[in-house]
PDB file of N, CA and C in Angstrom:
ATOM      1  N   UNK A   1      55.727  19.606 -62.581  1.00  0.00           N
ATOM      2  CA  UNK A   1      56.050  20.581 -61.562  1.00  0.00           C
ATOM      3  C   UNK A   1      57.528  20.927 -61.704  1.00  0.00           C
ATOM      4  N   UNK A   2      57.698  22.253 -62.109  1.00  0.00           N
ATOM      5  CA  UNK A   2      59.296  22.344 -61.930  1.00  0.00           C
ATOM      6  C   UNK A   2      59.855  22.825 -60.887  1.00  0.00           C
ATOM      7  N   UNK A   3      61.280  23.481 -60.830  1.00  0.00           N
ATOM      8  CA  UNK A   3      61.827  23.760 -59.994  1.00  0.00           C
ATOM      9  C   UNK A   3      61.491  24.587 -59.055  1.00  0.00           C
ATOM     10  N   UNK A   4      60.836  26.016 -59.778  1.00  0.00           N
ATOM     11  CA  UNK A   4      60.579  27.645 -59.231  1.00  0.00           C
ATOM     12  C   UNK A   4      59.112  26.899 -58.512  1.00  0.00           C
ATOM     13  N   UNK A   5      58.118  26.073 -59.226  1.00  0.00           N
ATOM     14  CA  UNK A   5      56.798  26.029 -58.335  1.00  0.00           C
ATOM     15  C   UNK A   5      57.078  25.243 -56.725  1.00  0.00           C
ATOM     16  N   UNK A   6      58.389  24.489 -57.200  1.00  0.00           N
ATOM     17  CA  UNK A   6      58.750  23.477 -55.493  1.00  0.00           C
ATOM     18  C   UNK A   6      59.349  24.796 -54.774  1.00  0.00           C
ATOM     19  N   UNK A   7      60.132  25.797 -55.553  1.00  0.00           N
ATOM     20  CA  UNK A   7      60.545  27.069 -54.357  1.00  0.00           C
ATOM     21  C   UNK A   7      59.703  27.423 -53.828  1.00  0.00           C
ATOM     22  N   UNK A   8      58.415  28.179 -54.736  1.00  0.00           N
ATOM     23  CA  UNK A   8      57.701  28.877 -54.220  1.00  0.00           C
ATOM     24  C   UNK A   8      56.472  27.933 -53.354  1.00  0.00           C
ATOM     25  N   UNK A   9      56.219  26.406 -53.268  1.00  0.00           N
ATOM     26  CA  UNK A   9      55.740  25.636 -52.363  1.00  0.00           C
ATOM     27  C   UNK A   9      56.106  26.117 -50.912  1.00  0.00           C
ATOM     28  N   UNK A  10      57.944  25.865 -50.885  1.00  0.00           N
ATOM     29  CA  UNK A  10      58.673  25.810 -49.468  1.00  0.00           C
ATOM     30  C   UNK A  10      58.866  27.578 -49.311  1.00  0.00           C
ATOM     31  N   UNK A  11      58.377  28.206 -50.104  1.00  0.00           N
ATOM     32  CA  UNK A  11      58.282  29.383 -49.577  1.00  0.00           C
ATOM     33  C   UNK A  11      57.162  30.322 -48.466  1.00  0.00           C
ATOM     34  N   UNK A  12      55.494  29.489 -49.346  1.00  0.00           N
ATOM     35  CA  UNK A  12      54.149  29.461 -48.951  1.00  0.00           C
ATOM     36  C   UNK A  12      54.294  28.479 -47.613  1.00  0.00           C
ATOM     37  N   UNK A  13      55.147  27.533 -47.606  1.00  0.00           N
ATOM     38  CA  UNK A  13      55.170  27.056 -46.144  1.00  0.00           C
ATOM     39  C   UNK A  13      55.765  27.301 -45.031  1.00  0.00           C
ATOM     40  N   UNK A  14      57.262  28.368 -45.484  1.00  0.00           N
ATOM     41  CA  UNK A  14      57.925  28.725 -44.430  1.00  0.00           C
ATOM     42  C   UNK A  14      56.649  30.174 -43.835  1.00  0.00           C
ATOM     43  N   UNK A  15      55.724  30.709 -44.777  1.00  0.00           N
ATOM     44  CA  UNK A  15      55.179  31.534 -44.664  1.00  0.00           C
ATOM     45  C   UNK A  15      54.215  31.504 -43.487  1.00  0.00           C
ATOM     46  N   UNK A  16      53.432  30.162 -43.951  1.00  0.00           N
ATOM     47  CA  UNK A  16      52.752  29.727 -43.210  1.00  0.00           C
ATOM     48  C   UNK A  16      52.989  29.681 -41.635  1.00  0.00           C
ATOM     49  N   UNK A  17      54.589  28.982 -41.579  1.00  0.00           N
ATOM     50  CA  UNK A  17      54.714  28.714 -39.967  1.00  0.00           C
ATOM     51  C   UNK A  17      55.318  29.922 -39.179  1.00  0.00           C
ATOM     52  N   UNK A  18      55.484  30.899 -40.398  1.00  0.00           N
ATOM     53  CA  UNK A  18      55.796  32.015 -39.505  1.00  0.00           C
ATOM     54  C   UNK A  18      54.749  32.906 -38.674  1.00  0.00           C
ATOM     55  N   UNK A  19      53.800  32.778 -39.806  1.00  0.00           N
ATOM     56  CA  UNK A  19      52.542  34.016 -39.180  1.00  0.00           C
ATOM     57  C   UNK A  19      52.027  32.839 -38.100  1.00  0.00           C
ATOM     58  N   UNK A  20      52.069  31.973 -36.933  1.00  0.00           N
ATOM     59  CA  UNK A  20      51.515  31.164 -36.424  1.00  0.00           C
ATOM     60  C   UNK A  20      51.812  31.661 -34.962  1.00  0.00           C
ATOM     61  N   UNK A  21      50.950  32.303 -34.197  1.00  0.00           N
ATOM     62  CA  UNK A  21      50.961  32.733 -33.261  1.00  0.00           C
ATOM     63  C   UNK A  21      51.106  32.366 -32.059  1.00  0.00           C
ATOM     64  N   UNK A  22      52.218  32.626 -31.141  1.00  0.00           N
ATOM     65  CA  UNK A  22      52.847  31.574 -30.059  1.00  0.00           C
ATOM     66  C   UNK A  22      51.773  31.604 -28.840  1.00  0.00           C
ATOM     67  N   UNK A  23      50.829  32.915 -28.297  1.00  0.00           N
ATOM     68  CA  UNK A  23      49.778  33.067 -27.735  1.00  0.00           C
ATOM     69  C   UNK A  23      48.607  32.436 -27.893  1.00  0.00           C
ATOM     70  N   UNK A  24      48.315  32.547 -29.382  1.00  0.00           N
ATOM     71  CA  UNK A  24      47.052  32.419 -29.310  1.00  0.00           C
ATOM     72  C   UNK A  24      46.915  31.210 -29.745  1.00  0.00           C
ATOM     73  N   UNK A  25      47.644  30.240 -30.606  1.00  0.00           N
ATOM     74  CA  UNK A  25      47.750  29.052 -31.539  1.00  0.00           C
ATOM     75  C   UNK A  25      48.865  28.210 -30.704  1.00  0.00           C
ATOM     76  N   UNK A  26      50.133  28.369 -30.489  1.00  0.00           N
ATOM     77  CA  UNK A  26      50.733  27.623 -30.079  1.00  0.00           C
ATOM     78  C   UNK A  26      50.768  27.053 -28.350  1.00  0.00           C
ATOM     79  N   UNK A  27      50.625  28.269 -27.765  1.00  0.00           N
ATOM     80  CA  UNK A  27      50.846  27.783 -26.351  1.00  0.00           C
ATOM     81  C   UNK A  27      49.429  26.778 -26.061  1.00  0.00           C
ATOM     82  N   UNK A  28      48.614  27.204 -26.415  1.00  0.00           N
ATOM     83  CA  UNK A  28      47.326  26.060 -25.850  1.00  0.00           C
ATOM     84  C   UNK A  28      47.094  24.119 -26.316  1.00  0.00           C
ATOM     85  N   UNK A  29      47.813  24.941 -27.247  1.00  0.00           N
ATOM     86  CA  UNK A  29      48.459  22.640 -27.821  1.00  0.00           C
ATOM     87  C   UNK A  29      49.786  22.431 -27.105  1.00  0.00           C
ATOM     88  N   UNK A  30      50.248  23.247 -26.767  1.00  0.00           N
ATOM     89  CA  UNK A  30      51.157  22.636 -25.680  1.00  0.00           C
ATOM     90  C   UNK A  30      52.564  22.880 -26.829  1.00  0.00           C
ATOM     91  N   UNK A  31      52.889  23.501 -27.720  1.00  0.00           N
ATOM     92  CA  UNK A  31      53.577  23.602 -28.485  1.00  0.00           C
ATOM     93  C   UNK A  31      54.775  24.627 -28.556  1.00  0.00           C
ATOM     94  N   UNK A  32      55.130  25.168 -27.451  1.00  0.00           N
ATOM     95  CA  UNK A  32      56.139  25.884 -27.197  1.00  0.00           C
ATOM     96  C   UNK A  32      57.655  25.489 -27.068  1.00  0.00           C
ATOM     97  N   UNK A  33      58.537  26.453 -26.995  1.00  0.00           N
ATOM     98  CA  UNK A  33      59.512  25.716 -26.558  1.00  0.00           C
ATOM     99  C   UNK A  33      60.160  25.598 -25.285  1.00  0.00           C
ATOM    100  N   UNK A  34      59.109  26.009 -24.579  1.00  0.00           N
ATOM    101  CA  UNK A  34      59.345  25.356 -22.831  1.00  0.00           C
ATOM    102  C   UNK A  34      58.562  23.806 -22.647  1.00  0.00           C
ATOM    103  N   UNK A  35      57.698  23.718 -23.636  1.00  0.00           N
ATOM    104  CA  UNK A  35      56.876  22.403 -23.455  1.00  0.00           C
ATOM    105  C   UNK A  35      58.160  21.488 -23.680  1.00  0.00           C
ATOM    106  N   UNK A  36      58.686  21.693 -24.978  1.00  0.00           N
ATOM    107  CA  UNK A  36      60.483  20.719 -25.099  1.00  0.00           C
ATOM    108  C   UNK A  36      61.588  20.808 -24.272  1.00  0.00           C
ATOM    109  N   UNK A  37      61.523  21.766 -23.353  1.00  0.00           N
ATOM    110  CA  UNK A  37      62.828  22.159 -22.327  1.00  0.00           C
ATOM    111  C   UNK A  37      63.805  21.097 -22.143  1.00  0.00           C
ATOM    112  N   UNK A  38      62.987  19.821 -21.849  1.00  0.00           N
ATOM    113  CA  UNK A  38      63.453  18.943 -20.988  1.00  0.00           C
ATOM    114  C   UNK A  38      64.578  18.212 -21.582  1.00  0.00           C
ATOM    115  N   UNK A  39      64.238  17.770 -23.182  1.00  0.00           N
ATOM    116  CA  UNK A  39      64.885  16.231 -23.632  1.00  0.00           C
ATOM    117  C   UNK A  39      64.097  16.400 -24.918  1.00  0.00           C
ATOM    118  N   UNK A  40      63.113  16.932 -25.337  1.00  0.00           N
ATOM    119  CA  UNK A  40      62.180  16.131 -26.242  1.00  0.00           C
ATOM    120  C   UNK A  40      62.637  17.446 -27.385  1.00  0.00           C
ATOM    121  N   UNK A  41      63.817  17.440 -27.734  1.00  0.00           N
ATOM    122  CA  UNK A  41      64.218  18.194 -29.033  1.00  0.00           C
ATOM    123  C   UNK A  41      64.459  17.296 -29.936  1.00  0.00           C
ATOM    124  N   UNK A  42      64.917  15.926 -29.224  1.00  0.00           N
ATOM    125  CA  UNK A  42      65.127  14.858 -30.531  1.00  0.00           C
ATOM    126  C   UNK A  42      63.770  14.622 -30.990  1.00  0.00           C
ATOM    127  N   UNK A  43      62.788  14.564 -30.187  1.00  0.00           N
ATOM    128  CA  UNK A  43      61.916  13.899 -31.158  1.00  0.00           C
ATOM    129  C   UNK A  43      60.696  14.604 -32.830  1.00  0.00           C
ATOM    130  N   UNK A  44      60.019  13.958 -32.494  1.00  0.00           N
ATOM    131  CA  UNK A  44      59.534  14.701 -34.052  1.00  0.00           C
ATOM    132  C   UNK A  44      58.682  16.003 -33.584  1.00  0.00           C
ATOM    133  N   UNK A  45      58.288  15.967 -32.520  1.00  0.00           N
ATOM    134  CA  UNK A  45      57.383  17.320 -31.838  1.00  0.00           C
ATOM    135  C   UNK A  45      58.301  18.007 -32.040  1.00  0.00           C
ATOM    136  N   UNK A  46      59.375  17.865 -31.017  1.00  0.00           N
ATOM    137  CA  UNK A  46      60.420  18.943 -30.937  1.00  0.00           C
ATOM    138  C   UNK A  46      61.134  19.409 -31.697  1.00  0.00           C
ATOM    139  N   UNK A  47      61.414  18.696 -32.909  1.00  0.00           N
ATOM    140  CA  UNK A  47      61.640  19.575 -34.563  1.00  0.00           C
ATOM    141  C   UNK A  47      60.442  20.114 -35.116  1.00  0.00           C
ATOM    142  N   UNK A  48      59.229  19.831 -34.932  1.00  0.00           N
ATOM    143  CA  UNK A  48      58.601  20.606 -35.478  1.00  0.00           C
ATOM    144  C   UNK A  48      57.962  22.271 -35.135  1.00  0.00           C
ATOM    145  N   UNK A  49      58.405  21.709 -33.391  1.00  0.00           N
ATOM    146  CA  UNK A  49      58.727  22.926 -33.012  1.00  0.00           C
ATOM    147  C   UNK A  49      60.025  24.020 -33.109  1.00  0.00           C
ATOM    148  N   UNK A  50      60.868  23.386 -33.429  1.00  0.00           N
ATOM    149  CA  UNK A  50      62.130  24.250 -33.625  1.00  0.00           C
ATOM    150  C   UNK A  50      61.833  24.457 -35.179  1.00  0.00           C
ATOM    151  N   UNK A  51      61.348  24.111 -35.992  1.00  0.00           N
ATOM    152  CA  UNK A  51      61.037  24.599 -37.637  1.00  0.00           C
ATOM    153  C   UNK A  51      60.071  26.057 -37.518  1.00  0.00           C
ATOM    154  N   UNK A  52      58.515  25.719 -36.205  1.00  0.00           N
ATOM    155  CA  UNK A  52      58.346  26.694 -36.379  1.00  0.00           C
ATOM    156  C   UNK A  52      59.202  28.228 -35.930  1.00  0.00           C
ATOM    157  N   UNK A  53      59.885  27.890 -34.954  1.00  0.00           N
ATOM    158  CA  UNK A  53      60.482  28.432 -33.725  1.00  0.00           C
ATOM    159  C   UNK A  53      61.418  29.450 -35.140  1.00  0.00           C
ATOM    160  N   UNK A  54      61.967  28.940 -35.485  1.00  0.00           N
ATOM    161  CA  UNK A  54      62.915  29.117 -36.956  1.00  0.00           C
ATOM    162  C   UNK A  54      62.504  30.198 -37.750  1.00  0.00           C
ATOM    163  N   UNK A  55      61.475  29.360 -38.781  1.00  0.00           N
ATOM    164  CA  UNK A  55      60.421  30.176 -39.262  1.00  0.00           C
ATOM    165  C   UNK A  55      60.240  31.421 -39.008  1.00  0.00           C
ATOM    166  N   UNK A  56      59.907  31.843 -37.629  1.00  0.00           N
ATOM    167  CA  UNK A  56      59.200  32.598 -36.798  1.00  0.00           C
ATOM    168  C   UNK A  56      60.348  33.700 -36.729  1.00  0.00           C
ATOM    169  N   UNK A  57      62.141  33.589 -36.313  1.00  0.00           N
ATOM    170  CA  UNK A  57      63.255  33.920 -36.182  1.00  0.00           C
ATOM    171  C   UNK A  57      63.518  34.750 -37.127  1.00  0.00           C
ATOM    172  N   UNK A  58      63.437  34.074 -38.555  1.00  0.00           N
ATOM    173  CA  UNK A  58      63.524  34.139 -39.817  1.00  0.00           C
ATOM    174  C   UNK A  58      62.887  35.123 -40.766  1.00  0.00           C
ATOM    175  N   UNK A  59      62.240  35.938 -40.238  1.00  0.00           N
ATOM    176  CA  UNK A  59      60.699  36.643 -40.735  1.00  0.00           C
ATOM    177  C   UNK A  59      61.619  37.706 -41.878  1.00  0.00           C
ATOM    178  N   UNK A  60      61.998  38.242 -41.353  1.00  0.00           N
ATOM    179  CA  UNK A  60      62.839  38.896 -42.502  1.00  0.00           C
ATOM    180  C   UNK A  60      63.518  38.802 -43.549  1.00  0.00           C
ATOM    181  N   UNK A  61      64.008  37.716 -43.526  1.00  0.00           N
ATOM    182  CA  UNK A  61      64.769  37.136 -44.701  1.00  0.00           C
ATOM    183  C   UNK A  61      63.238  36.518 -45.778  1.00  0.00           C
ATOM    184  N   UNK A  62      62.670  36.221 -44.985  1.00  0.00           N
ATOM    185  CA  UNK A  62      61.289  34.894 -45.230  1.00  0.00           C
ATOM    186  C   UNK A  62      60.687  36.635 -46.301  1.00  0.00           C
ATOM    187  N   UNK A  63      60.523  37.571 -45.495  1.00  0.00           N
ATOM    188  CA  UNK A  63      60.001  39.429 -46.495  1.00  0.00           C
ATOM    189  C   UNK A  63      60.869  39.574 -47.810  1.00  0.00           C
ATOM    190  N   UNK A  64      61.726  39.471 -47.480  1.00  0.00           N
ATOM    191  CA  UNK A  64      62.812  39.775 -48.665  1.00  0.00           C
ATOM    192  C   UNK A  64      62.482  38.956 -49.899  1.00  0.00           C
ATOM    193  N   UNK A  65      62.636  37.215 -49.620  1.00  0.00           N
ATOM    194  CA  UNK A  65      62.071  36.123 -50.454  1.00  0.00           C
ATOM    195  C   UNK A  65      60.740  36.415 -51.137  1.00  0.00           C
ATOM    196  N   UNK A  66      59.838  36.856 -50.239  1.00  0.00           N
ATOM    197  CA  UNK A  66      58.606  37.203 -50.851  1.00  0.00           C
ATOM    198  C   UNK A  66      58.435  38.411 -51.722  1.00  0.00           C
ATOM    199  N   UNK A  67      59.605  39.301 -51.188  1.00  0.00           N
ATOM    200  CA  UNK A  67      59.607  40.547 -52.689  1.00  0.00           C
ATOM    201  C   UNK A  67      60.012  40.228 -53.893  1.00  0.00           C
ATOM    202  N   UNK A  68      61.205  39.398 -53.962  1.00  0.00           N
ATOM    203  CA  UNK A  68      62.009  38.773 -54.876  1.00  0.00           C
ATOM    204  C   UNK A  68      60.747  37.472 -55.823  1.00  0.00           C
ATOM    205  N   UNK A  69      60.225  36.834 -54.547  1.00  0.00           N
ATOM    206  CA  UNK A  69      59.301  36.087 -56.195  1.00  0.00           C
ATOM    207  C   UNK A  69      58.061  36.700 -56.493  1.00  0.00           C
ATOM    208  N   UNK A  70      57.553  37.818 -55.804  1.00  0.00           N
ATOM    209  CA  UNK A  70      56.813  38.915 -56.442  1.00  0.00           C
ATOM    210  C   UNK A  70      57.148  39.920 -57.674  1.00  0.00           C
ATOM    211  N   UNK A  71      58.565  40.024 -57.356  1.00  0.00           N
ATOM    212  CA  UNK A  71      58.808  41.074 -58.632  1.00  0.00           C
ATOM    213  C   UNK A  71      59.016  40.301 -59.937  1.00  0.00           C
ATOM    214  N   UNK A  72      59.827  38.428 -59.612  1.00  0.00           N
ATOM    215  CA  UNK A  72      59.816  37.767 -60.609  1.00  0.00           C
ATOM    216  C   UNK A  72      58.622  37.431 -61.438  1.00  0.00           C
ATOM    217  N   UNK A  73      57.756  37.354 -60.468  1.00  0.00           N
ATOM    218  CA  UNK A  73      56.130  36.607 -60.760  1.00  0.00           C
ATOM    219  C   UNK A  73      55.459  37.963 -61.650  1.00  0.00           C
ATOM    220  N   UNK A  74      55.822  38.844 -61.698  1.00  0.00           N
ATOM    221  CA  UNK A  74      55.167  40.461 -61.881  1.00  0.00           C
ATOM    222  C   UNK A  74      56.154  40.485 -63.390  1.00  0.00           C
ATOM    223  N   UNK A  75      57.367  40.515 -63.740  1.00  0.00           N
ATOM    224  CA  UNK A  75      58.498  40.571 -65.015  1.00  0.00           C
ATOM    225  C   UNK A  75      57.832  39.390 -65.710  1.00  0.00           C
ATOM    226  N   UNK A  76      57.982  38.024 -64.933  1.00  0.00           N
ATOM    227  CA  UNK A  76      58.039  36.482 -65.836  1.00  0.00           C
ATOM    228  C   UNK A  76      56.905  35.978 -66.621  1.00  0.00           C
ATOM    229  N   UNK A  77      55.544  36.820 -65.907  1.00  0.00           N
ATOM    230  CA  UNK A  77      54.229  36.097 -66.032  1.00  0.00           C
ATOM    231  C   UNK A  77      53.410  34.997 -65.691  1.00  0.00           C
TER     232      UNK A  77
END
């Protein structure tokens, strides 16, 4: 496994937690970030909610990335 397939791994995953819908997917597991309001940012919920939270922030930059290893993937073979 080289370098470009571990990018494009953490790329397919930032992907993943972006399209993840705070209505329909997140609020009913209790996974928001009012569910963490309190205190519970240290723990491991509450980073995994601030990754998606991120993710989610991020969407644009996350488009750009995805043109860039499309046009590489399209030149490189």
């Amino acid at each position: 496994m080289g370098f470009w397939t571990l990018l494009e791994a953490f790329l397919l995953f930032a992907n993943a937690m972006a399209i993840l819908n705070e209505d329909r997917f997140l609020a009913r597991r209790g996974w928001t970030l009012a569910a963490i309001a309190g205190g519970g940012r240290n723990s491991l919920k509450g980073q995994i909610i601030g990754l998606i939270h991120a993710c989610q922030f991020l969407r644009l930059p996350l488009m750009i990335l995805n043109i860039i290893t499309i046009v590489v993937k399209l030149f490189s073979g």
